[in-house]
Structure formats: C-alpha cells, structure tokens
N, C-alpha and C. Protein backbone atom coordinates (compact mmCIF):
# COMPACT_ATOMS: atom_id res chain seq x y z
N UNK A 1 0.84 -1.18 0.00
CA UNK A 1 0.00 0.00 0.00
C UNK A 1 0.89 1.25 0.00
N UNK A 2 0.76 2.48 -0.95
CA UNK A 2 1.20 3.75 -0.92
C UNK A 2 1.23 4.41 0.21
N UNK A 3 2.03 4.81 0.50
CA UNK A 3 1.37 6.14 1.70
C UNK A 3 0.62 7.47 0.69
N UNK A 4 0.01 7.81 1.48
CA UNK A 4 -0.70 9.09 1.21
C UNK A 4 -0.42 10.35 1.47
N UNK A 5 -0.25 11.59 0.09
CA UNK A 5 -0.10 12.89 0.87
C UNK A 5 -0.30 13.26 1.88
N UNK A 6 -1.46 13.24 1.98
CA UNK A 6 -2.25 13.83 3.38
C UNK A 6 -1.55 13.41 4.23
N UNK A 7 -0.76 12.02 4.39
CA UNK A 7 0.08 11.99 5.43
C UNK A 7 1.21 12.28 5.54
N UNK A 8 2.20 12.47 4.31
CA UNK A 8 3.18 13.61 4.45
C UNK A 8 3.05 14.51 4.80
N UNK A 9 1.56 15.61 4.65
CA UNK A 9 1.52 16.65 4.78
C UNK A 9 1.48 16.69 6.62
N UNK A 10 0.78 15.74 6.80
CA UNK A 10 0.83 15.86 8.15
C UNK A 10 2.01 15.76 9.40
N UNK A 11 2.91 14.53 8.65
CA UNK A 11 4.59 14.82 9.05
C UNK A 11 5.17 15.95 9.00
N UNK A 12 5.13 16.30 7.61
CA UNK A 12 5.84 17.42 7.46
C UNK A 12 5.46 19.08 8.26
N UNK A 13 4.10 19.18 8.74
CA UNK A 13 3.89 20.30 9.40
C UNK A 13 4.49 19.93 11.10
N UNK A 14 4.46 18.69 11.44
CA UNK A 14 4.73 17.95 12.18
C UNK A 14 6.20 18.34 12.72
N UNK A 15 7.12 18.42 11.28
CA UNK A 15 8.32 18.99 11.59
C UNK A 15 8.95 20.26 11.00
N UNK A 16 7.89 21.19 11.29
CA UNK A 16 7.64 22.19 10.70
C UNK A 16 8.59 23.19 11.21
N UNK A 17 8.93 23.12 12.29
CA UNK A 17 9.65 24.12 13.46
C UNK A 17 11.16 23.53 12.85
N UNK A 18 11.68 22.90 12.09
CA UNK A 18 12.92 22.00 12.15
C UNK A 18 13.41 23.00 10.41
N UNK A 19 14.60 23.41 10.30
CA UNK A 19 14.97 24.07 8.82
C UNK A 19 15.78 22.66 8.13
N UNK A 20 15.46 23.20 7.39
CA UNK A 20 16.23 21.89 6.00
C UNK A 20 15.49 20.39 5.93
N UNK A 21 14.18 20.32 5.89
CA UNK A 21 13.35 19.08 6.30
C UNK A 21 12.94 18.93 4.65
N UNK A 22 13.29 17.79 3.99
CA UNK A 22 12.72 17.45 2.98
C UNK A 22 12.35 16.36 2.60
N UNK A 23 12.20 16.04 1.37
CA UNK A 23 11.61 14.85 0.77
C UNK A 23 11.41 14.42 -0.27
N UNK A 24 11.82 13.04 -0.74
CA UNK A 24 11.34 12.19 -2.08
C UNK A 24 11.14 11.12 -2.16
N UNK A 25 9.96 11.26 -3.50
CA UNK A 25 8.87 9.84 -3.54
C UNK A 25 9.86 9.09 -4.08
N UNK A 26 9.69 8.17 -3.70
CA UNK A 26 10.69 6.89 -4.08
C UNK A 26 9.43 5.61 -4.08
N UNK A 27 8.64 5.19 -5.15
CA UNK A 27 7.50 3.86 -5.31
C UNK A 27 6.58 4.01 -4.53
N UNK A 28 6.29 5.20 -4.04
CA UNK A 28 4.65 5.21 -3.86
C UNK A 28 4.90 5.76 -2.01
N UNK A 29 6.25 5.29 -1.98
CA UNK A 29 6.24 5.80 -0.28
C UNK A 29 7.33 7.39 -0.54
N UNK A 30 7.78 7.59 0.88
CA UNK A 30 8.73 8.67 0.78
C UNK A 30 10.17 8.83 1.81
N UNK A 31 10.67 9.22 1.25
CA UNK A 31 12.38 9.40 2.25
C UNK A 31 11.69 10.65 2.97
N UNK A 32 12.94 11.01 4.03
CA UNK A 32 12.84 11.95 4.60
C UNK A 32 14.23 12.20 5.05
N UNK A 33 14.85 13.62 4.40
CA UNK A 33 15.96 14.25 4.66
C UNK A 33 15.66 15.40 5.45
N UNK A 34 16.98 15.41 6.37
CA UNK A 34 16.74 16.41 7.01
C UNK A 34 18.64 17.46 6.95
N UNK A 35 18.83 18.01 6.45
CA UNK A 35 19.76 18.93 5.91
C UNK A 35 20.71 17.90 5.21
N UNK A 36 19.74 16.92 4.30
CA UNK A 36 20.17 16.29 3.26
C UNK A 36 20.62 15.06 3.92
N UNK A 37 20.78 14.67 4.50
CA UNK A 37 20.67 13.35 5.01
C UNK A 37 19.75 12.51 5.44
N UNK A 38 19.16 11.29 5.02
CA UNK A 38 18.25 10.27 5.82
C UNK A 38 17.94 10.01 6.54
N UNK A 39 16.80 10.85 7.17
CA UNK A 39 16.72 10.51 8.56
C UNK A 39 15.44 9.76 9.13
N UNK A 40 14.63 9.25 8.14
CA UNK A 40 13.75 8.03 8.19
C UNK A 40 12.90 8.05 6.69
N UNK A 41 11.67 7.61 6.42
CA UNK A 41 10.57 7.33 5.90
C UNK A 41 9.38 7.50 6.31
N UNK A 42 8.54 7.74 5.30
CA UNK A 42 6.96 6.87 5.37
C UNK A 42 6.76 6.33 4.28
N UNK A 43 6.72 4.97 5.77
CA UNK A 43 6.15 3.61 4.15
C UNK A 43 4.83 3.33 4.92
N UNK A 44 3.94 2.96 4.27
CA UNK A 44 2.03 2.90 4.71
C UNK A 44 1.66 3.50 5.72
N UNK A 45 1.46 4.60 5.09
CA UNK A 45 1.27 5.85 6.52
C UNK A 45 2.14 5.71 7.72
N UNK A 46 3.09 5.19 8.19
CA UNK A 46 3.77 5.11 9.13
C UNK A 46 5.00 5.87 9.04
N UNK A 47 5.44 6.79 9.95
CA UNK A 47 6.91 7.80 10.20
C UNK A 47 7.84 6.32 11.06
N UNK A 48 8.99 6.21 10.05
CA UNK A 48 10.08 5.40 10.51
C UNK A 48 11.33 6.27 10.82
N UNK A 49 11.90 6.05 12.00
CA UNK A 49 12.94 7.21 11.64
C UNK A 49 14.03 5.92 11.81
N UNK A 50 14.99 6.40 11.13
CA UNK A 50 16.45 5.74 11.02
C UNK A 50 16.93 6.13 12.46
N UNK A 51 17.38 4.40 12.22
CA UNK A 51 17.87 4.01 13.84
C UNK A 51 19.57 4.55 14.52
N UNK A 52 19.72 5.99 14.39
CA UNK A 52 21.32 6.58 14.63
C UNK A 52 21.61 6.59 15.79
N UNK A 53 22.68 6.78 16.54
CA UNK A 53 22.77 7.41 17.65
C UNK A 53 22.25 8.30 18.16
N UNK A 54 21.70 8.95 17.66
CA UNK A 54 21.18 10.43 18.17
C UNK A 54 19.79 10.42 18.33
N UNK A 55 19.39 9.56 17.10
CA UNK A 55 17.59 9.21 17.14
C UNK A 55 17.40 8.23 18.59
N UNK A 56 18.35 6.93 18.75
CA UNK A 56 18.40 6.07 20.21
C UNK A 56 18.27 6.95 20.94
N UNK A 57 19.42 7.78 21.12
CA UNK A 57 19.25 8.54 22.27
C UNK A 57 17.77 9.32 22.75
N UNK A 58 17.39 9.94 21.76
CA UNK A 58 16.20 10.48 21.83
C UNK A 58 15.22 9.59 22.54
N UNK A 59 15.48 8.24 22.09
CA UNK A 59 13.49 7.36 21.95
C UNK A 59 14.50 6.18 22.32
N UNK A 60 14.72 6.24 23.47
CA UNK A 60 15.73 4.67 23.95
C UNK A 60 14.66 3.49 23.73
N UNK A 61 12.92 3.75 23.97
CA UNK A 61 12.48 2.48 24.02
C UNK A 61 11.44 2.14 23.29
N UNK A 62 11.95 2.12 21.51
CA UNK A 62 11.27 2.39 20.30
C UNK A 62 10.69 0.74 20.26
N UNK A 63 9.56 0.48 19.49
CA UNK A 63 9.98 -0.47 18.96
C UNK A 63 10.22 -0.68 17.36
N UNK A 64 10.94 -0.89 17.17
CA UNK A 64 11.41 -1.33 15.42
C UNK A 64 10.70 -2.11 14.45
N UNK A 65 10.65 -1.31 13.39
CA UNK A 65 9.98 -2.15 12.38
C UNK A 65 10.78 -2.00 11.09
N UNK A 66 10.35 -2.90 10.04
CA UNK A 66 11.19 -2.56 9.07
C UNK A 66 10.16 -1.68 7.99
N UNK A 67 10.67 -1.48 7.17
CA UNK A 67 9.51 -0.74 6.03
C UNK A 67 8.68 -1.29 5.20
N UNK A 68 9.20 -2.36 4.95
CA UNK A 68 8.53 -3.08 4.22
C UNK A 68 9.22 -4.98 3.91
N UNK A 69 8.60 -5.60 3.41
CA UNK A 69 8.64 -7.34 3.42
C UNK A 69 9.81 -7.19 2.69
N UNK A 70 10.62 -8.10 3.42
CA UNK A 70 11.94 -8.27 2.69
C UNK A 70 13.06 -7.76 3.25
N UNK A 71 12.55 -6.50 3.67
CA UNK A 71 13.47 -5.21 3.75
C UNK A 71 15.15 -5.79 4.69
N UNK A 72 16.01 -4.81 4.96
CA UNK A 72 17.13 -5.21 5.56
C UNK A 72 16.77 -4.38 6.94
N UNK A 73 17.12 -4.99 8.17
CA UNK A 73 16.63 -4.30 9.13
C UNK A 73 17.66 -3.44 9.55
C-alpha cells in the first residue's frame, strides 16, 4: 500500500519548526531528509525514523519495524 499525501503533509507540518526538512517519492512511499541526510521514511502511513545514535538517544524504548517485506533491518 502507498502512503498518502495527506500523510506527508501531516509529518511534514509535524516537523515544521525544524529548517532543511525534505523529501522524495521513491514507489509510492517517501524518504525523509533532514539537511540532506536520511533521517527516516513513510512507508504505509507510518513515520520510521532511522535508527542513529542520536535518534536512540532520543526514543531509547522504540519499537522497530522494518519498512517493508523483505526489507534489511
């Protein structure tokens, strides 16, 4: 299943307060850069953020998913 604008749009106001926040469709879902680097997705309406040091630190007790079937975790 695609994700849906409406739910980018809703991330993205989401991280509205944040400068250099962008994005591209990549098969129906979307990346999410943030001063040009990867700093998660939405794949089926869901915000994934890439698992860095800095994101752990933030959210020590996430639970993980991958993006999609197959995927590399």
């Amino acid at each position: 299943m695609a994700s849906s604008k409406d739910y980018l749009q809703f991330v993205l106001e989401q991280l509205s307060e944040l400068q250099e926040i962008t994005y591209r469709a990549m098969m129906g879902e979307f990346i999410i850069y943030y001063r040009g680097k990867i700093v998660g997705g939405i794949y089926d309406d869901r915000l994934l953020v890439k698992p860095t040091k800095s994101a752990i630190s933030y959210m020590p007790t996430v639970t993980y998913e991958i993006p999609y079937e197959n995927a590399k975790t």
